[in-house]
PDB file of N, CA and C in Angstrom:
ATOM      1  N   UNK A   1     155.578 -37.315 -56.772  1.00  0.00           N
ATOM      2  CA  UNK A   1     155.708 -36.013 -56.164  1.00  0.00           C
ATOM      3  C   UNK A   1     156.360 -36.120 -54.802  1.00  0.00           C
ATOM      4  N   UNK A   2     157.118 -34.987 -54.697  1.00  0.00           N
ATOM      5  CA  UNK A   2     157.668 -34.609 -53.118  1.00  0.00           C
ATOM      6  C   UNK A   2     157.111 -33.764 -52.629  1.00  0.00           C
ATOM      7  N   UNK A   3     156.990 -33.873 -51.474  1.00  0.00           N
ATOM      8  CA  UNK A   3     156.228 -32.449 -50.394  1.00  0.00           C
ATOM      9  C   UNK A   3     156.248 -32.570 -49.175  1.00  0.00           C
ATOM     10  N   UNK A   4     156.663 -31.469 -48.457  1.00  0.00           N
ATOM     11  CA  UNK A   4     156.771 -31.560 -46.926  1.00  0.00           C
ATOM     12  C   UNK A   4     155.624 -30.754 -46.491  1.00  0.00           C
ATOM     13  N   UNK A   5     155.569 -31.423 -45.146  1.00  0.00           N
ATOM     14  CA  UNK A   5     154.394 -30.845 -44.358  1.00  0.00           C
ATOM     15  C   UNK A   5     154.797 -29.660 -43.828  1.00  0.00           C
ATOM     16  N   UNK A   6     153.698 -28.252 -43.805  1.00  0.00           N
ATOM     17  CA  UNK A   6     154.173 -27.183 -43.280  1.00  0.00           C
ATOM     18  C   UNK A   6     153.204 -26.453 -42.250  1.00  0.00           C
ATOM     19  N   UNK A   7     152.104 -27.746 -41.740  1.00  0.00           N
ATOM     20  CA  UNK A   7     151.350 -27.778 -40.704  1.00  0.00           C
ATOM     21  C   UNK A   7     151.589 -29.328 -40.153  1.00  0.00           C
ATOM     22  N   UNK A   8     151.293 -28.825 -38.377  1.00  0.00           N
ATOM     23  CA  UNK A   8     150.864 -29.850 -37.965  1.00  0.00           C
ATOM     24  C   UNK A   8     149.412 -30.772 -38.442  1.00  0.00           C
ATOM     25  N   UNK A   9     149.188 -31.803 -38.346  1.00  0.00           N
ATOM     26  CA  UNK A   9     148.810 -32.704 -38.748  1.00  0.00           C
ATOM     27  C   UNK A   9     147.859 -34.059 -38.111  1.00  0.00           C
ATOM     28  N   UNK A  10     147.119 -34.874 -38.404  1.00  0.00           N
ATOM     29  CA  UNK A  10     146.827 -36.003 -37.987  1.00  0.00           C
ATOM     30  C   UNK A  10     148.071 -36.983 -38.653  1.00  0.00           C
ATOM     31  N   UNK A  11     148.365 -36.727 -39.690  1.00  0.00           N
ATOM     32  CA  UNK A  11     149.418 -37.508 -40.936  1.00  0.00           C
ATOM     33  C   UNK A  11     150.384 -37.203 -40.604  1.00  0.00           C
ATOM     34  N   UNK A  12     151.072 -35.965 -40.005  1.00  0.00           N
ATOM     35  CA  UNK A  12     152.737 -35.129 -40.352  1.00  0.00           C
ATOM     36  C   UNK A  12     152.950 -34.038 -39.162  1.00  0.00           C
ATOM     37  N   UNK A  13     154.148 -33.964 -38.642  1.00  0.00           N
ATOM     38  CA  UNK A  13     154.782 -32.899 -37.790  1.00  0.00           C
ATOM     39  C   UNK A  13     155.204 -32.048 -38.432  1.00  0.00           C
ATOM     40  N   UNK A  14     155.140 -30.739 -38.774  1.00  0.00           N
ATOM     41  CA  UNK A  14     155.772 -30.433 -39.669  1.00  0.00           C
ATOM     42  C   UNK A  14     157.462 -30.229 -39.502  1.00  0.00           C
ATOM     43  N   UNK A  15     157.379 -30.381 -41.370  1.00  0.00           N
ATOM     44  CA  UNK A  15     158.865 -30.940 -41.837  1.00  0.00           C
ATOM     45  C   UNK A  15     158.862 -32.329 -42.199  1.00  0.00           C
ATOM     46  N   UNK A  16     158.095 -32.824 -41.681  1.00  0.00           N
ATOM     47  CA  UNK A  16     157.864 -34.069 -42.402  1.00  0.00           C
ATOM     48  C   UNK A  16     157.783 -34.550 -44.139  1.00  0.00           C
ATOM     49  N   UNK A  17     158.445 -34.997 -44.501  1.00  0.00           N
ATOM     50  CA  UNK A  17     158.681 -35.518 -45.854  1.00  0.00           C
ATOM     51  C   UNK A  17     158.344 -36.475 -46.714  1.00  0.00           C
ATOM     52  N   UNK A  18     157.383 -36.443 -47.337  1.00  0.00           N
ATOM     53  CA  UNK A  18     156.494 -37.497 -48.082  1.00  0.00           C
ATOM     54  C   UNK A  18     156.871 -37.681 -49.384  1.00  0.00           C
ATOM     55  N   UNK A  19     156.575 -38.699 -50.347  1.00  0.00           N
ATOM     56  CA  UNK A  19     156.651 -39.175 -51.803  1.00  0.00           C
ATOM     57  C   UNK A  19     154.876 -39.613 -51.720  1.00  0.00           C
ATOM     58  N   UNK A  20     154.313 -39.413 -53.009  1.00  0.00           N
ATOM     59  CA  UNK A  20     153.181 -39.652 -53.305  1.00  0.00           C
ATOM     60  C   UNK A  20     152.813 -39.018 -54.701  1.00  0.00           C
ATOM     61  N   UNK A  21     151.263 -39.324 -54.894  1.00  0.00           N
ATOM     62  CA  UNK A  21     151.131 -39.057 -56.155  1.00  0.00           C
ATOM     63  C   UNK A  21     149.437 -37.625 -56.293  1.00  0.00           C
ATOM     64  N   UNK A  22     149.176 -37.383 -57.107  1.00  0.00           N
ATOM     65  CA  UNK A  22     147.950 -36.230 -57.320  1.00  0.00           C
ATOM     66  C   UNK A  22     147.130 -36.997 -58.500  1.00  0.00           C
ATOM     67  N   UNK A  23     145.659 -37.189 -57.667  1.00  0.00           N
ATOM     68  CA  UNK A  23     144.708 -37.452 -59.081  1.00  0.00           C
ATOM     69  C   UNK A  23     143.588 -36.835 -58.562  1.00  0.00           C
ATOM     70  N   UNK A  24     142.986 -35.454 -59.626  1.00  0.00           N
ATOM     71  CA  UNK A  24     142.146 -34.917 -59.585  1.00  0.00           C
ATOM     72  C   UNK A  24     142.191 -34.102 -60.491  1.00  0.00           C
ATOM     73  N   UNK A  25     140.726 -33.865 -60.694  1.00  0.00           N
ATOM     74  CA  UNK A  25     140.026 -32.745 -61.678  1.00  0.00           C
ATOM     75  C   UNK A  25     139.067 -31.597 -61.609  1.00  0.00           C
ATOM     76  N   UNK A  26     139.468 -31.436 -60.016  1.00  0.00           N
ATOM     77  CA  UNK A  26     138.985 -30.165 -59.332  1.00  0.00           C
ATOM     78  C   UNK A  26     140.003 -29.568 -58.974  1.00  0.00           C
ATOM     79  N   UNK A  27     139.827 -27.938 -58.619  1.00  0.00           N
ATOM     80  CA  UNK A  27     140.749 -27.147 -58.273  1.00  0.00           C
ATOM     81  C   UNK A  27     139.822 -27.051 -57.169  1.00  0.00           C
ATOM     82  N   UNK A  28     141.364 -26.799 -55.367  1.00  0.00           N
ATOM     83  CA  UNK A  28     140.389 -26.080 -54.532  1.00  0.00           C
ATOM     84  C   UNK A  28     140.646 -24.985 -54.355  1.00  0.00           C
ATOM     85  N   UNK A  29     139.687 -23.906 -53.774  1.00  0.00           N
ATOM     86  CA  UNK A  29     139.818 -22.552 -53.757  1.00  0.00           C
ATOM     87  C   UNK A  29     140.098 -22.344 -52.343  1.00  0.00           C
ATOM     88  N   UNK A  30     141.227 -22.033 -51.584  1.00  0.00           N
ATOM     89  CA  UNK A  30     141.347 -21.897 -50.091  1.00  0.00           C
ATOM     90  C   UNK A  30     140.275 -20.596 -49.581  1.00  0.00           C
ATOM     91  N   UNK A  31     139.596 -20.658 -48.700  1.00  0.00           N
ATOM     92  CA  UNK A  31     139.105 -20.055 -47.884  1.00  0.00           C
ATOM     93  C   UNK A  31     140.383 -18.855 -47.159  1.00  0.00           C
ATOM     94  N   UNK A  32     140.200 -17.775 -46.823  1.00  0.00           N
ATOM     95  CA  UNK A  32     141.046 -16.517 -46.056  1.00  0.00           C
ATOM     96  C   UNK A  32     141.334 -17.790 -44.843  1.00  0.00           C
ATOM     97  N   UNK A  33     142.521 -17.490 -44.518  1.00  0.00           N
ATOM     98  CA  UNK A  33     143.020 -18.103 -43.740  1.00  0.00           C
ATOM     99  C   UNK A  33     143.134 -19.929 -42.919  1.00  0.00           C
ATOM    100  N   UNK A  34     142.827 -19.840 -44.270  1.00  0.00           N
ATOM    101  CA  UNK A  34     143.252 -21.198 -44.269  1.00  0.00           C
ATOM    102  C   UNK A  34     144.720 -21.796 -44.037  1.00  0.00           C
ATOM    103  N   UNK A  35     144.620 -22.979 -43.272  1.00  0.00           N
ATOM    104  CA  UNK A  35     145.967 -23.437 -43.132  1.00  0.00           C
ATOM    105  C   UNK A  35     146.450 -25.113 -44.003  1.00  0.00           C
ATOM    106  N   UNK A  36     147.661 -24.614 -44.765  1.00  0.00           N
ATOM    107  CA  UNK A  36     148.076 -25.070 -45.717  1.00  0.00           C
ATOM    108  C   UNK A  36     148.495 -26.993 -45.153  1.00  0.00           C
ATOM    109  N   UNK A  37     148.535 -28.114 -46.261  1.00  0.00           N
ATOM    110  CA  UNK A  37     148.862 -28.868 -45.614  1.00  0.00           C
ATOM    111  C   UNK A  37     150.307 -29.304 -45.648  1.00  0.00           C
ATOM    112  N   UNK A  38     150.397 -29.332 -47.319  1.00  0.00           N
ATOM    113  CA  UNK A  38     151.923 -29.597 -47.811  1.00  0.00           C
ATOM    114  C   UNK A  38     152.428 -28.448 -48.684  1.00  0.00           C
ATOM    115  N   UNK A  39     153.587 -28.303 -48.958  1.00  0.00           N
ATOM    116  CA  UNK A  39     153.956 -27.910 -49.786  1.00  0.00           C
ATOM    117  C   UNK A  39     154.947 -28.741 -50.676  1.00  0.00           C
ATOM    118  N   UNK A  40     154.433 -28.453 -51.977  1.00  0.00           N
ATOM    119  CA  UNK A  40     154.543 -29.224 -53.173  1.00  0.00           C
ATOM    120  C   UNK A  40     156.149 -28.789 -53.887  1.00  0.00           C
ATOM    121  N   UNK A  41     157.114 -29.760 -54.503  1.00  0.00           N
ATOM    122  CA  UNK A  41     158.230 -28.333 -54.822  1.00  0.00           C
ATOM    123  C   UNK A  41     158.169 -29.399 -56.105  1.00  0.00           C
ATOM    124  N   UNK A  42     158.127 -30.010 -57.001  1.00  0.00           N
ATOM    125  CA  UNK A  42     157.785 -30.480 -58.109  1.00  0.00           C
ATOM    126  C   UNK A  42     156.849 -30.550 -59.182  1.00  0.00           C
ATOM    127  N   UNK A  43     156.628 -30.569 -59.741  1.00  0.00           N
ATOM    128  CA  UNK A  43     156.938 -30.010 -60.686  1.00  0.00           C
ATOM    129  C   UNK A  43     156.983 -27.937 -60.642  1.00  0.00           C
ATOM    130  N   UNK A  44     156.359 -27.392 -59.554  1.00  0.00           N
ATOM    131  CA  UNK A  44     156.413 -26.173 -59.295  1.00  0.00           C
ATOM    132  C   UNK A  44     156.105 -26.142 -57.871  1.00  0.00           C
ATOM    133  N   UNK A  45     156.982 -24.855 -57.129  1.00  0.00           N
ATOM    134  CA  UNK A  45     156.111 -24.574 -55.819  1.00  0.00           C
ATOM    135  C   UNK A  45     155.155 -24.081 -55.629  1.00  0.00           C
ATOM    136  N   UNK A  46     154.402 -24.851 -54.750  1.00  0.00           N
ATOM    137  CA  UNK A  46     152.997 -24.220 -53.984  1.00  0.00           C
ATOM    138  C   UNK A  46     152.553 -24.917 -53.157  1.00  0.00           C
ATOM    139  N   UNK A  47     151.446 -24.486 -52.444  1.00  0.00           N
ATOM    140  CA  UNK A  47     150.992 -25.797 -51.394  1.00  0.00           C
ATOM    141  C   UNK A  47     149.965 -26.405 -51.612  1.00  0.00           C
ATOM    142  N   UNK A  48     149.584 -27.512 -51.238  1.00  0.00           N
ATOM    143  CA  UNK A  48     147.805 -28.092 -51.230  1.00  0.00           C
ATOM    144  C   UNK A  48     147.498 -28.726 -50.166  1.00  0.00           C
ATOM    145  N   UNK A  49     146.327 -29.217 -50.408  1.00  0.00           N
ATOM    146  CA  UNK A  49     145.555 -29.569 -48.909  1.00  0.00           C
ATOM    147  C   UNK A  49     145.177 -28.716 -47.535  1.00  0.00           C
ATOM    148  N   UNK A  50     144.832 -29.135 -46.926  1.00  0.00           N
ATOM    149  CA  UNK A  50     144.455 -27.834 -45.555  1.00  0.00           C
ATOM    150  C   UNK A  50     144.256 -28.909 -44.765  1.00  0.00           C
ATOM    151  N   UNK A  51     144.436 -28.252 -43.470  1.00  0.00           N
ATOM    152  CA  UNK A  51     144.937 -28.807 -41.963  1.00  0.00           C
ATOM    153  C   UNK A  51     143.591 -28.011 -41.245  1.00  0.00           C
ATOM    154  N   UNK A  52     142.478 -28.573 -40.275  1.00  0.00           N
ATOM    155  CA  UNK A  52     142.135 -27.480 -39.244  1.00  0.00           C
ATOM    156  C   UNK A  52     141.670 -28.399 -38.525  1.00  0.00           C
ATOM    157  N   UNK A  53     142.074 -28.012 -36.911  1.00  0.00           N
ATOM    158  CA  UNK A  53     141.548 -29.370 -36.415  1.00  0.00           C
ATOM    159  C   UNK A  53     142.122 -30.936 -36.442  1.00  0.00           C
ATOM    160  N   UNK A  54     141.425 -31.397 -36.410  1.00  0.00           N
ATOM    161  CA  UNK A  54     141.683 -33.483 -36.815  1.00  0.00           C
ATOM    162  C   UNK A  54     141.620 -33.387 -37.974  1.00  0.00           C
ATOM    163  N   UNK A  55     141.173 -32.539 -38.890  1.00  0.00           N
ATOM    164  CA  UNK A  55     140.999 -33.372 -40.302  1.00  0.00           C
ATOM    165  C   UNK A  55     142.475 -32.558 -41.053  1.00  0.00           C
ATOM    166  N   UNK A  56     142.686 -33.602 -42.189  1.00  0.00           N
ATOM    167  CA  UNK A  56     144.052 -33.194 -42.849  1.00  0.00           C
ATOM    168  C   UNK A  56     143.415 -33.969 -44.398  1.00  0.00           C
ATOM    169  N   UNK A  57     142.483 -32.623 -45.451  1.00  0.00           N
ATOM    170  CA  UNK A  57     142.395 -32.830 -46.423  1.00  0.00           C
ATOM    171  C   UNK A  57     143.487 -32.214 -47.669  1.00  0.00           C
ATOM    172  N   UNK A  58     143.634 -33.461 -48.679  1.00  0.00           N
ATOM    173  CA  UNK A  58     144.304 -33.107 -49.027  1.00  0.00           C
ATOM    174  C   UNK A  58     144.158 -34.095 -50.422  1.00  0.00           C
ATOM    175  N   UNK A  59     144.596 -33.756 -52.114  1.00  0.00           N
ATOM    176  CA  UNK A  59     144.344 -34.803 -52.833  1.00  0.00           C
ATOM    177  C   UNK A  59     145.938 -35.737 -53.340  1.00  0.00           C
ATOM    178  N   UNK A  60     146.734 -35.259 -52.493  1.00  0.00           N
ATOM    179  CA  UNK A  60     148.026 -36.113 -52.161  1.00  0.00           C
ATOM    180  C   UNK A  60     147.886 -37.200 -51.763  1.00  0.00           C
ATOM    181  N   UNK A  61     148.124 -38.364 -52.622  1.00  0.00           N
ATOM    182  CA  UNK A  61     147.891 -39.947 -52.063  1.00  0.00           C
ATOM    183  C   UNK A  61     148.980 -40.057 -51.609  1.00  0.00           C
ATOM    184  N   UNK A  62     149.461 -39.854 -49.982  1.00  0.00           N
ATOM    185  CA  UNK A  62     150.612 -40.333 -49.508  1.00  0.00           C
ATOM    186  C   UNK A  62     151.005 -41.968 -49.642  1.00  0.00           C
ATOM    187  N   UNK A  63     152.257 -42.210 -50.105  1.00  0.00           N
ATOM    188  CA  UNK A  63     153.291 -43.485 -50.202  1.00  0.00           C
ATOM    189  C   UNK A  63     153.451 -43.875 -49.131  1.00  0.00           C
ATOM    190  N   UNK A  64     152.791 -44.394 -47.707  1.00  0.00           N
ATOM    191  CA  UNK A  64     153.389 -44.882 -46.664  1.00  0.00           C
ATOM    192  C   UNK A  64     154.249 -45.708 -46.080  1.00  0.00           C
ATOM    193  N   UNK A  65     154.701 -46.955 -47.494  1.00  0.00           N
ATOM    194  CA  UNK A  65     155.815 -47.629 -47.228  1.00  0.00           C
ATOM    195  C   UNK A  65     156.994 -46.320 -47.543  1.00  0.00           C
ATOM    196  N   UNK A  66     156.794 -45.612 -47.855  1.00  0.00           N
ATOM    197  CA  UNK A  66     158.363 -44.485 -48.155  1.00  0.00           C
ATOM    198  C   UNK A  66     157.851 -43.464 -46.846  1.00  0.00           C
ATOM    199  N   UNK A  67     157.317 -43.202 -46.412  1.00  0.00           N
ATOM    200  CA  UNK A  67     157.416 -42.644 -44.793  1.00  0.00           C
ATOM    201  C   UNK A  67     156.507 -43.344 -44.050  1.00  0.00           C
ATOM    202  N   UNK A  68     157.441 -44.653 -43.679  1.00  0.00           N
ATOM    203  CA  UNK A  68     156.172 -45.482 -42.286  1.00  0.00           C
ATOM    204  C   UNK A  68     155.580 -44.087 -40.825  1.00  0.00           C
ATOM    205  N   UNK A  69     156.756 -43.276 -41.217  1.00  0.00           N
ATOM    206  CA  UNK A  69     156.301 -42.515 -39.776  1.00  0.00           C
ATOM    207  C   UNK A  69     154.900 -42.026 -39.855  1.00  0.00           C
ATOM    208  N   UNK A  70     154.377 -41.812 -41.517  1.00  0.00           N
ATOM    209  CA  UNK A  70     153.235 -41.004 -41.045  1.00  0.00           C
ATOM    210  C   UNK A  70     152.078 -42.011 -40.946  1.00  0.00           C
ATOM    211  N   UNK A  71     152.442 -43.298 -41.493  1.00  0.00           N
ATOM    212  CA  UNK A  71     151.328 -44.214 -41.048  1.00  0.00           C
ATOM    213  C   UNK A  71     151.246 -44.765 -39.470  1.00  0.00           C
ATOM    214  N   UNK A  72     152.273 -44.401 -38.786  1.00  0.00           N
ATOM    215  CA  UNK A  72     152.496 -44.280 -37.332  1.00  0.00           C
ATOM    216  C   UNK A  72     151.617 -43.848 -36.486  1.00  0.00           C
ATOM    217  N   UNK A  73     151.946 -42.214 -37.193  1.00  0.00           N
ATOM    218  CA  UNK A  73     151.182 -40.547 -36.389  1.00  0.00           C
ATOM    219  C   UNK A  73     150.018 -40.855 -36.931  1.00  0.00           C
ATOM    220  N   UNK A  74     149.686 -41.728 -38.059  1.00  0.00           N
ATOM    221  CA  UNK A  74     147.696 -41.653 -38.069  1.00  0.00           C
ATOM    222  C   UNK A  74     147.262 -42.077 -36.840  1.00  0.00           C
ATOM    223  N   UNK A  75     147.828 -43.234 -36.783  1.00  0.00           N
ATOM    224  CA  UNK A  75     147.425 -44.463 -35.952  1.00  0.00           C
ATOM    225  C   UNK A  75     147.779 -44.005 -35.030  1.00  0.00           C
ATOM    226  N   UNK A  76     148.436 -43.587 -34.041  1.00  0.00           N
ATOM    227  CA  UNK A  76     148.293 -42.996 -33.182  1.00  0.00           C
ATOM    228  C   UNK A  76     147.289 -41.746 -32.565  1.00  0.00           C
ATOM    229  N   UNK A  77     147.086 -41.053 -33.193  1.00  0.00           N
ATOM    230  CA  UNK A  77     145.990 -40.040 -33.976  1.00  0.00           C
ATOM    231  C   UNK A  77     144.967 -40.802 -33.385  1.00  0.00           C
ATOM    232  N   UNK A  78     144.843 -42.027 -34.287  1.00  0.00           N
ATOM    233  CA  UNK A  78     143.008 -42.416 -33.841  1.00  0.00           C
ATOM    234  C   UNK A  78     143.054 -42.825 -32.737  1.00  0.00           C
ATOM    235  N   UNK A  79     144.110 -43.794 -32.034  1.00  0.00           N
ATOM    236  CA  UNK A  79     144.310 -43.991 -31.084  1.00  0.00           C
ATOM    237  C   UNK A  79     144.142 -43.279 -30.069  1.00  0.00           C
ATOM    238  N   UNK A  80     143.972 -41.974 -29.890  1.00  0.00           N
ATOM    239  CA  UNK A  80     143.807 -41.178 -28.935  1.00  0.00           C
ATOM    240  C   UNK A  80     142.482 -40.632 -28.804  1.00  0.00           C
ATOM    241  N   UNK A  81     141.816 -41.043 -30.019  1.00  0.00           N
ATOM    242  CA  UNK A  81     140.452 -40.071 -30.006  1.00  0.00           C
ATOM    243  C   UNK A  81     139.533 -40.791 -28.880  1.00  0.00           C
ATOM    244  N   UNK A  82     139.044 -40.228 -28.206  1.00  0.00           N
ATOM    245  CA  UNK A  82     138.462 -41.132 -26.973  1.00  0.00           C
ATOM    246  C   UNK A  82     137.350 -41.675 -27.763  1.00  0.00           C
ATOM    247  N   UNK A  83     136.668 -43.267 -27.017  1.00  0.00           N
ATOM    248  CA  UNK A  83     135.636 -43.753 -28.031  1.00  0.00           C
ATOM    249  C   UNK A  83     134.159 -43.480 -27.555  1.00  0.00           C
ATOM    250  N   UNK A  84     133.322 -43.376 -28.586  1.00  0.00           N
ATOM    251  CA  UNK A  84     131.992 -42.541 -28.017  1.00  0.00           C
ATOM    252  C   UNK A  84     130.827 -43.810 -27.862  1.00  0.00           C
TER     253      UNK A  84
END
């Protein structure tokens, strides 16, 4: 699968461009105003996952050797979280 990010992110700026794959056997039901994580354009458009905050769920197993950047922006990500 292809999908770009259409929120900011712990994983992605958006516009960011990923390859990866989907394994699951749940559907999620977005909550009103929820914010989307990717959008999907293969096999059909739509989006999945949700963004709020630090967390970036989503059942997209991102490919990180095919975008090192977003294994970058994690790591950087944690890198910033101050330690408790």
């Amino acid at each position: 699968r292809q999908a770009v990010a259409v929120s900011d992110s712990p994983l992605a700026a958006v516009g960011t461009r990923v390859r990866g794959h989907e394994f699951h056997r749940t559907v999620l039901e977005p909550a009103a105003g929820t914010t989307p994580a990717w959008g999907m354009h293969q096999p059909e458009r739509r989006v999945e996952g949700y963004v709020r905050r630090g967390v970036h769920a989503s059942y997209l197993h991102t490919h990180w050797a095919a975008s090192p950047e977003v294994a970058r922006r994690f790591v950087e990500h944690c890198r910033a979280i101050p330690a408790r």
